[in-house]
N, C-alpha and C. Protein backbone atom coordinates (compact mmCIF):
# COMPACT_ATOMS: atom_id res chain seq x y z
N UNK A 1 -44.22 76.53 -127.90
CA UNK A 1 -44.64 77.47 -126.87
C UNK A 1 -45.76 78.33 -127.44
N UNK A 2 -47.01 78.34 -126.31
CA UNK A 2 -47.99 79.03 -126.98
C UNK A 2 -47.76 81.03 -127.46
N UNK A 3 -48.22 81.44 -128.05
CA UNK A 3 -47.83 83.19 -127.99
C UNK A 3 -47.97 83.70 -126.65
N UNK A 4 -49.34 83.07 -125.55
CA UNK A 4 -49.24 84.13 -124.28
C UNK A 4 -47.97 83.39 -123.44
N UNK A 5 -47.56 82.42 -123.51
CA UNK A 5 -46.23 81.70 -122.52
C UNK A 5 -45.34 82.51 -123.41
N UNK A 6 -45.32 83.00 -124.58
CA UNK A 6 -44.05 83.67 -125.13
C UNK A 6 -43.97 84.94 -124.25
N UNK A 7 -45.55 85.71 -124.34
CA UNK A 7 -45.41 86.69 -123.92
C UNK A 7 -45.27 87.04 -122.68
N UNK A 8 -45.35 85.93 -122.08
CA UNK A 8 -45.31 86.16 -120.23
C UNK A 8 -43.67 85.87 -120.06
N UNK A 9 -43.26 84.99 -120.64
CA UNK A 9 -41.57 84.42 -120.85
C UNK A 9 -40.77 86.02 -120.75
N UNK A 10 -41.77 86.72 -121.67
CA UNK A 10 -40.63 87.92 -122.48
C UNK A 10 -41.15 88.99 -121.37
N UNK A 11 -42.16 89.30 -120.66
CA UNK A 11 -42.52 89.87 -119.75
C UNK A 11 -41.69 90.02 -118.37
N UNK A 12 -41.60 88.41 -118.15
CA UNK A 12 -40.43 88.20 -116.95
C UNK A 12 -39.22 88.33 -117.23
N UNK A 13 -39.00 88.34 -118.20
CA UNK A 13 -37.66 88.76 -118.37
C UNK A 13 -37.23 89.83 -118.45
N UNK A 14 -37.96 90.97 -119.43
CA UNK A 14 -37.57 92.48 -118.87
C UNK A 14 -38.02 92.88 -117.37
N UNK A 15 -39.09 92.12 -116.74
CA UNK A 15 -39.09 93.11 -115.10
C UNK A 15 -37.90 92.19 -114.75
N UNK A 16 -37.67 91.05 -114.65
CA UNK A 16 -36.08 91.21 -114.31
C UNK A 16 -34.97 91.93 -113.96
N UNK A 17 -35.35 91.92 -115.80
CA UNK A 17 -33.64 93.06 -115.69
C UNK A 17 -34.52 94.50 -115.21
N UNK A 18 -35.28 94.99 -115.60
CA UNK A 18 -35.73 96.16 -114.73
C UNK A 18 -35.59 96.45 -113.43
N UNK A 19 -35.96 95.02 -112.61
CA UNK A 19 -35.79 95.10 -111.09
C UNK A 19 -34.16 95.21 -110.53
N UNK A 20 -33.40 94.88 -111.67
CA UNK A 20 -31.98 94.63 -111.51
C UNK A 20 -30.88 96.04 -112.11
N UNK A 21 -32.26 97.29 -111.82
CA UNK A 21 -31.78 98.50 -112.70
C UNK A 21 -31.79 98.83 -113.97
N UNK A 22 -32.19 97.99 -114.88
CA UNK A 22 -32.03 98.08 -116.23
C UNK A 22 -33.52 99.23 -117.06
N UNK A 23 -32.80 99.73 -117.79
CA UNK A 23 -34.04 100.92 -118.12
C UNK A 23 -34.75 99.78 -119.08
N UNK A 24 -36.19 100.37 -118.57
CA UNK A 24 -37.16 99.56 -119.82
C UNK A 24 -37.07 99.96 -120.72
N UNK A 25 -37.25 100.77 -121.25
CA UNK A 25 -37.23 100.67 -122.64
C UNK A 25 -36.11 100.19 -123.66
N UNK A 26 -34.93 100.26 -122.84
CA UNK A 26 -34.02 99.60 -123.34
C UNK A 26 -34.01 98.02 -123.45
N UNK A 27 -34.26 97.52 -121.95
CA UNK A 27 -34.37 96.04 -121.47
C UNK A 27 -36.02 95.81 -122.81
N UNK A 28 -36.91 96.38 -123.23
CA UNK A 28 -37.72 95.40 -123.78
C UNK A 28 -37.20 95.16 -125.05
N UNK A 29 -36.10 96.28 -125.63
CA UNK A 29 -35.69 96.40 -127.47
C UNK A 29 -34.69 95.20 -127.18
N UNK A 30 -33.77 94.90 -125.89
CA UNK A 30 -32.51 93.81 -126.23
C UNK A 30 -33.48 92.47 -125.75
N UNK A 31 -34.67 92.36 -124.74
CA UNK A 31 -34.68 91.24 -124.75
C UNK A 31 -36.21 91.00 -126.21
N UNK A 32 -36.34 91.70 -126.53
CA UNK A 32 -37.12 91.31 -128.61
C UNK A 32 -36.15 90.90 -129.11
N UNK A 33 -34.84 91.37 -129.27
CA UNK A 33 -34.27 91.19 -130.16
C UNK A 33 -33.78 89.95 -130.10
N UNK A 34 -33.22 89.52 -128.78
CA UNK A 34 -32.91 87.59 -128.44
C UNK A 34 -34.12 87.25 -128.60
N UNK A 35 -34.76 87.00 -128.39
CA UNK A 35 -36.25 86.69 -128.18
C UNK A 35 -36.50 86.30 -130.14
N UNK A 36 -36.28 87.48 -130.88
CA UNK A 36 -36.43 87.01 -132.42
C UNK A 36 -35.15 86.34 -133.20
N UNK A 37 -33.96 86.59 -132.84
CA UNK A 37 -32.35 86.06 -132.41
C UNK A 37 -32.93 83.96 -132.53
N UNK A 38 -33.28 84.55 -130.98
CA UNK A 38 -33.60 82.66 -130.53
C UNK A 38 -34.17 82.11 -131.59
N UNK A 39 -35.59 82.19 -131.82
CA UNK A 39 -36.53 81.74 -132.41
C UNK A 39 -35.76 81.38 -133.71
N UNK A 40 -35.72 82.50 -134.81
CA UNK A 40 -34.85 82.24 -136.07
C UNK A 40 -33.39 81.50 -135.78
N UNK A 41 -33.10 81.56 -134.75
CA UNK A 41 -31.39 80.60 -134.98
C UNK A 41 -32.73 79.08 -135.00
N UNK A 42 -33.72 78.77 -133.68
CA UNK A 42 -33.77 77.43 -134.00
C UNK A 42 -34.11 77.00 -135.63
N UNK A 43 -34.89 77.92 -136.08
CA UNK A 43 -35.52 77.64 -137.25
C UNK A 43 -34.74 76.87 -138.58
N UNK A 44 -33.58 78.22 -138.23
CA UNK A 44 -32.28 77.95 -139.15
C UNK A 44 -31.74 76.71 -138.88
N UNK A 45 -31.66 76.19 -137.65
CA UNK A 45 -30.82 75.20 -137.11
C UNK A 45 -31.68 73.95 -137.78
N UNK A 46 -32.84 73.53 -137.90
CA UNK A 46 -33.84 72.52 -138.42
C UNK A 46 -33.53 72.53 -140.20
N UNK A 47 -33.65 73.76 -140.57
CA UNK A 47 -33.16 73.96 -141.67
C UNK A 47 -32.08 73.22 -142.04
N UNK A 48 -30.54 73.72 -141.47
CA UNK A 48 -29.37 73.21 -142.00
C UNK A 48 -29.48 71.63 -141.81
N UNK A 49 -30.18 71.12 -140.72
CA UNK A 49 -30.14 69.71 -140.25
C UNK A 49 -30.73 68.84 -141.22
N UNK A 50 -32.05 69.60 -142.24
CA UNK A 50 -32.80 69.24 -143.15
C UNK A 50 -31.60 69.25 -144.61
N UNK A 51 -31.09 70.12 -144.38
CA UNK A 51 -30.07 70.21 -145.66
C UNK A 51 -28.76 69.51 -145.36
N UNK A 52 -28.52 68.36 -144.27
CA UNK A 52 -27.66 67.93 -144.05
C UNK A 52 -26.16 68.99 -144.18
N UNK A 53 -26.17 70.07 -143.46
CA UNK A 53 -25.02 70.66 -143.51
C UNK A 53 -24.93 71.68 -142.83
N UNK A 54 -23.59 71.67 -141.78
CA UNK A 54 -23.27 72.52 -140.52
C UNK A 54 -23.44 74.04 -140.27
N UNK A 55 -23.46 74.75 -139.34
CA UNK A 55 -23.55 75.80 -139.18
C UNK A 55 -21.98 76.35 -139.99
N UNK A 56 -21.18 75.25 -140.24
CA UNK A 56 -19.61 76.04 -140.59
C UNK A 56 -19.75 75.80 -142.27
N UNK A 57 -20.67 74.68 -142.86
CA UNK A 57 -20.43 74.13 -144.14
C UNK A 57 -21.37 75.71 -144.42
N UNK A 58 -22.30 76.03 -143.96
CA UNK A 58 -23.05 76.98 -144.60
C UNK A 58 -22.66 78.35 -144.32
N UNK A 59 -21.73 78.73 -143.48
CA UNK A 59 -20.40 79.81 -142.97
C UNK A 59 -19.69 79.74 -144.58
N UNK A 60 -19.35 78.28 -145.15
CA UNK A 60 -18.77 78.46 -146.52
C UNK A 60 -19.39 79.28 -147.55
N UNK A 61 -20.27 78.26 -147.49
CA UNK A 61 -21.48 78.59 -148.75
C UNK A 61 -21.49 80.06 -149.21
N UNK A 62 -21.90 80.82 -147.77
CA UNK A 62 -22.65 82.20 -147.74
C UNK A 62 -21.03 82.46 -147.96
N UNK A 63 -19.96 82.65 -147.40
CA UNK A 63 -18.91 83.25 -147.34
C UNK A 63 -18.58 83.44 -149.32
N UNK A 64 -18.71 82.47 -149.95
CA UNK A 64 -18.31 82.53 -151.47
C UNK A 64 -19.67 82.96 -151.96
N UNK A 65 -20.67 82.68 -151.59
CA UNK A 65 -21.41 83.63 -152.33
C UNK A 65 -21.88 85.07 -152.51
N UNK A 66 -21.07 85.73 -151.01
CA UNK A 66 -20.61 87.15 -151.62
C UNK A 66 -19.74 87.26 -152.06
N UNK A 67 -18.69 86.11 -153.02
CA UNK A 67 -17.66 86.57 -153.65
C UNK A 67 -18.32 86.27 -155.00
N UNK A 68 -19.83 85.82 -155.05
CA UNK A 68 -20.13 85.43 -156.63
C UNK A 68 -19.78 84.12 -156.94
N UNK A 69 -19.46 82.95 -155.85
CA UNK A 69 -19.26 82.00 -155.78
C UNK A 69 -17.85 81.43 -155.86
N UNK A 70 -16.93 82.41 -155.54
CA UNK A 70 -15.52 82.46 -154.92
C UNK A 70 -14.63 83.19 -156.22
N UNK A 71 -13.57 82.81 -156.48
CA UNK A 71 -12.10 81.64 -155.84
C UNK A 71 -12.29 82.27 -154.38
N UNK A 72 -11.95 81.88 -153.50
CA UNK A 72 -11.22 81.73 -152.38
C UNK A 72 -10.32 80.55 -151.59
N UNK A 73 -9.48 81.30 -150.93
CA UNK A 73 -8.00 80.71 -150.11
C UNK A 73 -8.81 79.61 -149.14
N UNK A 74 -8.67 78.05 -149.16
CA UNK A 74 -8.66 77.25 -147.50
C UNK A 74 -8.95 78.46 -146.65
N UNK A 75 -7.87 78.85 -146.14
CA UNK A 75 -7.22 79.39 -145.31
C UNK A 75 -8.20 80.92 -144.95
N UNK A 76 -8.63 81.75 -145.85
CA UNK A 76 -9.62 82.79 -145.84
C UNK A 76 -11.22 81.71 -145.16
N UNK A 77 -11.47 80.84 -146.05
CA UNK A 77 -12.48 80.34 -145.70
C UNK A 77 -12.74 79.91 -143.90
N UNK A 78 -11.36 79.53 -143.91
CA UNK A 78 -11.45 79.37 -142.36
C UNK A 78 -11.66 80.42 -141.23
N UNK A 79 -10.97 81.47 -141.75
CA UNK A 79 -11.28 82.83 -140.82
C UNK A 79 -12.72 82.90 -141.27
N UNK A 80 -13.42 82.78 -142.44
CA UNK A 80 -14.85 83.06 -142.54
C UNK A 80 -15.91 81.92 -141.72
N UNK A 81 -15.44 80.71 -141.30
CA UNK A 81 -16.41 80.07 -141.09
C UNK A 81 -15.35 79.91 -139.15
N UNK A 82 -14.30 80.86 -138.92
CA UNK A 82 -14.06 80.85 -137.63
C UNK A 82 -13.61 79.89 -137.02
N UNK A 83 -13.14 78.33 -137.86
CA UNK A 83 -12.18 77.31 -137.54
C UNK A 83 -11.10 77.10 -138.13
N UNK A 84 -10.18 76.72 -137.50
CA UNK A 84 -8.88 76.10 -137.38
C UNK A 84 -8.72 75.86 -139.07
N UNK A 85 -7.61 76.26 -140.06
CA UNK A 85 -7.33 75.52 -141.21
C UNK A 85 -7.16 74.07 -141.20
N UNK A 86 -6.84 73.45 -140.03
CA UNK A 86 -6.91 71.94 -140.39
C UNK A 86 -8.03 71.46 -140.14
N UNK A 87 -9.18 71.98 -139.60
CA UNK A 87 -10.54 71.90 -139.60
C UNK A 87 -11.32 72.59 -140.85
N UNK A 88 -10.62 73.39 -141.41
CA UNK A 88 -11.52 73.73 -142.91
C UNK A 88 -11.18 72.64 -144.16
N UNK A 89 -9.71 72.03 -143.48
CA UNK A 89 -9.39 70.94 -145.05
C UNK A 89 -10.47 69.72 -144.65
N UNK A 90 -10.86 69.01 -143.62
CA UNK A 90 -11.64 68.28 -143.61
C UNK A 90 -12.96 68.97 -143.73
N UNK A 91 -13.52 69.56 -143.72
CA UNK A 91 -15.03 70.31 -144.15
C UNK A 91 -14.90 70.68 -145.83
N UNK A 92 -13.64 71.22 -145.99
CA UNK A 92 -13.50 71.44 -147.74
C UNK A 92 -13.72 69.74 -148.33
N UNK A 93 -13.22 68.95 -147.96
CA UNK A 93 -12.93 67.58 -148.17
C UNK A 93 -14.31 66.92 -148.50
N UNK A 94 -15.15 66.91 -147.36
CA UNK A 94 -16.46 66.77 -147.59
C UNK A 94 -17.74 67.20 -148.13
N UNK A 95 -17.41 68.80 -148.44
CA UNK A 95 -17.94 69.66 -149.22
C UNK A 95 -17.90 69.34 -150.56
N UNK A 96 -17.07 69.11 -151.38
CA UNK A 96 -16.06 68.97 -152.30
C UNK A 96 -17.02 67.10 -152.36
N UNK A 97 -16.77 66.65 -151.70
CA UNK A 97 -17.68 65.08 -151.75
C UNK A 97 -18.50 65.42 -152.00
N UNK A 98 -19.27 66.05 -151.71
CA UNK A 98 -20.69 66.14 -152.01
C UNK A 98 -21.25 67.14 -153.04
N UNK A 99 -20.14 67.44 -154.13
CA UNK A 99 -20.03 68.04 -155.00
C UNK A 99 -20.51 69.30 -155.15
N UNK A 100 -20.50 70.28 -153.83
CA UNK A 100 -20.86 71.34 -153.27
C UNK A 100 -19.71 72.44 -153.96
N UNK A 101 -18.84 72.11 -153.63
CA UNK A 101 -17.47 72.95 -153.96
C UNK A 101 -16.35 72.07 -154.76
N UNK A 102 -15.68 73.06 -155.34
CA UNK A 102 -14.90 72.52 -156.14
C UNK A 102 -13.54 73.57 -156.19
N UNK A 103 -12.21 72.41 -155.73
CA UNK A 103 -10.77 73.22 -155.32
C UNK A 103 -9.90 72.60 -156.63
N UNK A 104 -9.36 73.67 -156.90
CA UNK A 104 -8.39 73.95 -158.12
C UNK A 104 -6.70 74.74 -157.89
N UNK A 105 -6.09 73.91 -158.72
CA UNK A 105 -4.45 74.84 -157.85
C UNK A 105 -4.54 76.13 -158.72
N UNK A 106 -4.04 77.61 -157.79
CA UNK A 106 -4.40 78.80 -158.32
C UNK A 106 -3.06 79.03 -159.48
N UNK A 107 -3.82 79.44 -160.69
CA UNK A 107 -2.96 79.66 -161.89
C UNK A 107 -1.89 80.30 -161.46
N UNK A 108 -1.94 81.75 -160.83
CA UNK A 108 -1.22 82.74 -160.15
C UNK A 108 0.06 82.45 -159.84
N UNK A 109 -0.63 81.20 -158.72
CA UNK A 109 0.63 80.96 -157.27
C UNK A 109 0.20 79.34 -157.46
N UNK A 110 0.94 78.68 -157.94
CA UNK A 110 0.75 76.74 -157.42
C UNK A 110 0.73 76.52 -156.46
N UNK A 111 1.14 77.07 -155.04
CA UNK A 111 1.21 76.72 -153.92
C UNK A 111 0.44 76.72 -153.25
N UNK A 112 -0.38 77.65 -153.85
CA UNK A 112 -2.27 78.00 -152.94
C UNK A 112 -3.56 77.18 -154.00
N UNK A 113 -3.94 76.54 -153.36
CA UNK A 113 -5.15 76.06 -154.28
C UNK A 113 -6.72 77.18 -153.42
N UNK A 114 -7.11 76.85 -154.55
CA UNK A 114 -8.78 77.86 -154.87
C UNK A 114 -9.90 77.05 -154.74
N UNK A 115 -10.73 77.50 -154.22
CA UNK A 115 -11.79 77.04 -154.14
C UNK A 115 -13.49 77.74 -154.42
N UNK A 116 -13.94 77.24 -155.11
CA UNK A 116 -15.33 78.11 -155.77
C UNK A 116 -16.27 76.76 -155.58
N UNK A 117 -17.75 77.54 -155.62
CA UNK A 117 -18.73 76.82 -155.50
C UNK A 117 -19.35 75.94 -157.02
N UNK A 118 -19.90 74.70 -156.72
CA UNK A 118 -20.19 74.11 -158.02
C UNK A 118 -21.83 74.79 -158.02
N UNK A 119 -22.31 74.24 -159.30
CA UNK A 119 -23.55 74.43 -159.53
C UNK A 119 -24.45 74.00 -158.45
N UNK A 120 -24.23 72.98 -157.90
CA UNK A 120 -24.79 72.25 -156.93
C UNK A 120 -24.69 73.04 -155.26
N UNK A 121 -23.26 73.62 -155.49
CA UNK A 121 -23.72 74.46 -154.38
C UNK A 121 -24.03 75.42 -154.47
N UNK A 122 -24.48 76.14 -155.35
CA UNK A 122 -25.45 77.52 -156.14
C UNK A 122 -27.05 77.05 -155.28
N UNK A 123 -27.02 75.70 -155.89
CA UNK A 123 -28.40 75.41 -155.61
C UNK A 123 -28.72 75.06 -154.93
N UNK A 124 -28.14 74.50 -153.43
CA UNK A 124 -28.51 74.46 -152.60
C UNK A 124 -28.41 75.81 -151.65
N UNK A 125 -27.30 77.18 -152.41
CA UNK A 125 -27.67 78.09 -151.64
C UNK A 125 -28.77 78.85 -151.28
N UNK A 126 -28.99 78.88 -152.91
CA UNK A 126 -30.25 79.40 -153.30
C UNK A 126 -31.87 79.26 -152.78
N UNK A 127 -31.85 77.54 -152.87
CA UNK A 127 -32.72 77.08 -152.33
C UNK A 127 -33.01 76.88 -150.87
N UNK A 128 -31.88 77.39 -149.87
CA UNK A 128 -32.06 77.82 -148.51
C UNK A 128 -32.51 78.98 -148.26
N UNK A 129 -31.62 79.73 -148.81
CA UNK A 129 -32.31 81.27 -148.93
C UNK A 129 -33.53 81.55 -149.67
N UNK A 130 -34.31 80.48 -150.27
CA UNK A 130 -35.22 81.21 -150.80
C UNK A 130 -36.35 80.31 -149.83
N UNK A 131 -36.23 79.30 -149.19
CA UNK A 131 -37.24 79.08 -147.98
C UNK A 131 -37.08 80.12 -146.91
N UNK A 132 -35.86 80.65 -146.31
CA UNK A 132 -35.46 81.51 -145.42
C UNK A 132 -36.27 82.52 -145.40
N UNK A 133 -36.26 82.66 -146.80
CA UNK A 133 -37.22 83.62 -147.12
C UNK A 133 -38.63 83.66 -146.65
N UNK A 134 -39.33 82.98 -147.20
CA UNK A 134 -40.54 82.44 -146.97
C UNK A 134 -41.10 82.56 -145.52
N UNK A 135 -40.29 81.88 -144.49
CA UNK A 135 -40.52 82.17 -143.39
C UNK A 135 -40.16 83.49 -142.20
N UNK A 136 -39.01 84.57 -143.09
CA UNK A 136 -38.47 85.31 -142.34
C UNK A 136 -39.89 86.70 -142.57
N UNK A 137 -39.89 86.28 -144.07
CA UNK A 137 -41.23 87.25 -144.66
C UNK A 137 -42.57 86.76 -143.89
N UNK A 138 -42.63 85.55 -142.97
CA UNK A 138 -44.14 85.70 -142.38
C UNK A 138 -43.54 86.02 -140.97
N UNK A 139 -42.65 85.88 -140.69
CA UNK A 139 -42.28 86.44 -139.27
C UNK A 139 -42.64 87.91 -139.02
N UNK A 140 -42.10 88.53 -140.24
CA UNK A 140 -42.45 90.01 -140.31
C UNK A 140 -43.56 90.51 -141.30
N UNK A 141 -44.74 89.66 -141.53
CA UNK A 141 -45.79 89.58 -142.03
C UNK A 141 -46.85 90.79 -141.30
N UNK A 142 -46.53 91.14 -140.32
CA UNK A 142 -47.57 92.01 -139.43
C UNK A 142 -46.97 93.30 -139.80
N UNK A 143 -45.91 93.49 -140.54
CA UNK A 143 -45.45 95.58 -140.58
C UNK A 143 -45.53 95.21 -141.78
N UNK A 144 -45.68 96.70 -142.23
CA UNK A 144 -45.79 97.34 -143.52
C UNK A 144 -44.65 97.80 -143.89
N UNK A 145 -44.36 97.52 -145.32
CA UNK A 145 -43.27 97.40 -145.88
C UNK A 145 -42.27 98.79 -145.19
N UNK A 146 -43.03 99.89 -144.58
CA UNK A 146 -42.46 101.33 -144.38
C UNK A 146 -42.18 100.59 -142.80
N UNK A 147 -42.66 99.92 -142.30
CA UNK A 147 -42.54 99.50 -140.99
C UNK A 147 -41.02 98.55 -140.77
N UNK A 148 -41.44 98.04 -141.97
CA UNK A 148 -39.89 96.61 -142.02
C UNK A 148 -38.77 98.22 -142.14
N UNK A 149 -38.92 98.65 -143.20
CA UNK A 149 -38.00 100.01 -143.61
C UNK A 149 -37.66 100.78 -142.38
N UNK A 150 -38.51 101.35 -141.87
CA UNK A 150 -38.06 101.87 -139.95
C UNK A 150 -37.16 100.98 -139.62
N UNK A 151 -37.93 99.65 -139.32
CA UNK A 151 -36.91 98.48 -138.51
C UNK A 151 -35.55 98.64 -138.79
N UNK A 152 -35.39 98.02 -140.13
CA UNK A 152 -34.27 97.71 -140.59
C UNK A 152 -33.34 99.18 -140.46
N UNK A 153 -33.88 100.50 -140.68
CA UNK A 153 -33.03 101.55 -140.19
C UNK A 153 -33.04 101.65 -138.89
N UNK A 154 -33.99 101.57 -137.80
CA UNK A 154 -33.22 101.63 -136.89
C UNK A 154 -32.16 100.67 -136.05
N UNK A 155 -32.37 99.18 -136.54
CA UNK A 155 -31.51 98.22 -136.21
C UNK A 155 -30.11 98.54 -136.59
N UNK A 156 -29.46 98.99 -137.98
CA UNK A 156 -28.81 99.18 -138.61
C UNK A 156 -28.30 100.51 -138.07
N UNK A 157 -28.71 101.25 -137.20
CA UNK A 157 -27.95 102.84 -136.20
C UNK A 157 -27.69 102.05 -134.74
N UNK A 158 -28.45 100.92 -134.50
CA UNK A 158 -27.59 99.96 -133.41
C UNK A 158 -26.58 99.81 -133.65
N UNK A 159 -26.57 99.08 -134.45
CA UNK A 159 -25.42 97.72 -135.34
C UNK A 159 -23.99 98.89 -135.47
N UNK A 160 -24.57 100.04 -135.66
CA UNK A 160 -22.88 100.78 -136.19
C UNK A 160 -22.42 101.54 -135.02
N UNK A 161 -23.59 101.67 -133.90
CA UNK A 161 -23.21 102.01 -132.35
C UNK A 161 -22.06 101.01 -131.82
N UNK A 162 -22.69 99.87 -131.82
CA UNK A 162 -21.97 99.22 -131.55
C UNK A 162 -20.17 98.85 -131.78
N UNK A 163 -20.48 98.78 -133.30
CA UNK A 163 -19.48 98.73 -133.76
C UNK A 163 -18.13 99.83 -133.42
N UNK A 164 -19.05 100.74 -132.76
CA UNK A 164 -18.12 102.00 -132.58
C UNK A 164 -17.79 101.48 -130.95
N UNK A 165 -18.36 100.57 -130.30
CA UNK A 165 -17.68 100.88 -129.07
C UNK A 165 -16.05 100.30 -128.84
């Protein structure tokens, strides 16, 4: 899509909701924000497809790598990636094939086995996030670093509005 069909797209869509009562200035900040939402999910989505691995295998990934690359429970992983435990043992299963992750019975408790990331899935985290990068940094290539800094604070007094409702 060319930039002026973006911008006429994103045009009709706030007089829309405007015509439908919606305050502008509100209606233009929620429909930017789908509008940059959309765009980066497809991006991401080409991405994971390129890295052969699901929106839930990479729900893992990221999930243990704010633990520093785990231990974590099946069972936690599943509330993190939002499916069914008998849907995380077949994704652990194949993860684990592809020498991404690696499950061990927990010293602790024998009854619970653990699961942490291998080197291999270090490096393929890494190496997503560091293209992610690449492209999220030319998306926001037009503000100045004090500009991204606004953004990100005022997105972040949304985000905890919300959270409060």
């Amino acid at each position: 899509m060319s930039s002026a069909s973006a911008r006429e797209e994103y045009q009709a869509a706030v007089a829309a909701y405007v015509a439908a009562g919606g305050e502008e200035s509100v209606q233009r900040v929620i429909t930017a924000i789908f509008g940059v939402t959309k765009r980066l999910d497809q991006w991401y989505d080409r991405q994971l497809a390129d890295l052969a691995i699901s929106h839930g295998d990479w729900a893992v990934l990221a999930h243990l790598a704010q633990r520093d690359g785990g231990p974590e429970t099946p069972s936690r992983l599943a509330d993190a990636a939002q499916v069914a435990p008998s849907s995380m043992t077949a994704r652990l299963d194949r993860m684990c094939g592809r020498g991404l992750l690696e499950r061990r019975p927990d010293q602790a408790n024998r009854t619970r086995v653990l699961v942490t990331m291998t080197d291999a899935g270090w490096e393929l985290f890494a190496s997503a996030i560091r293209e992610s990068d690449v492209v999220e940094s030319d998306a926001l290539g037009s503000l100045s670093r004090d500009q991204r800094t606004q953004l990100a604070d005022l997105l972040e007094i949304v985000i905890s509005g919300l959270d409060a409702l």
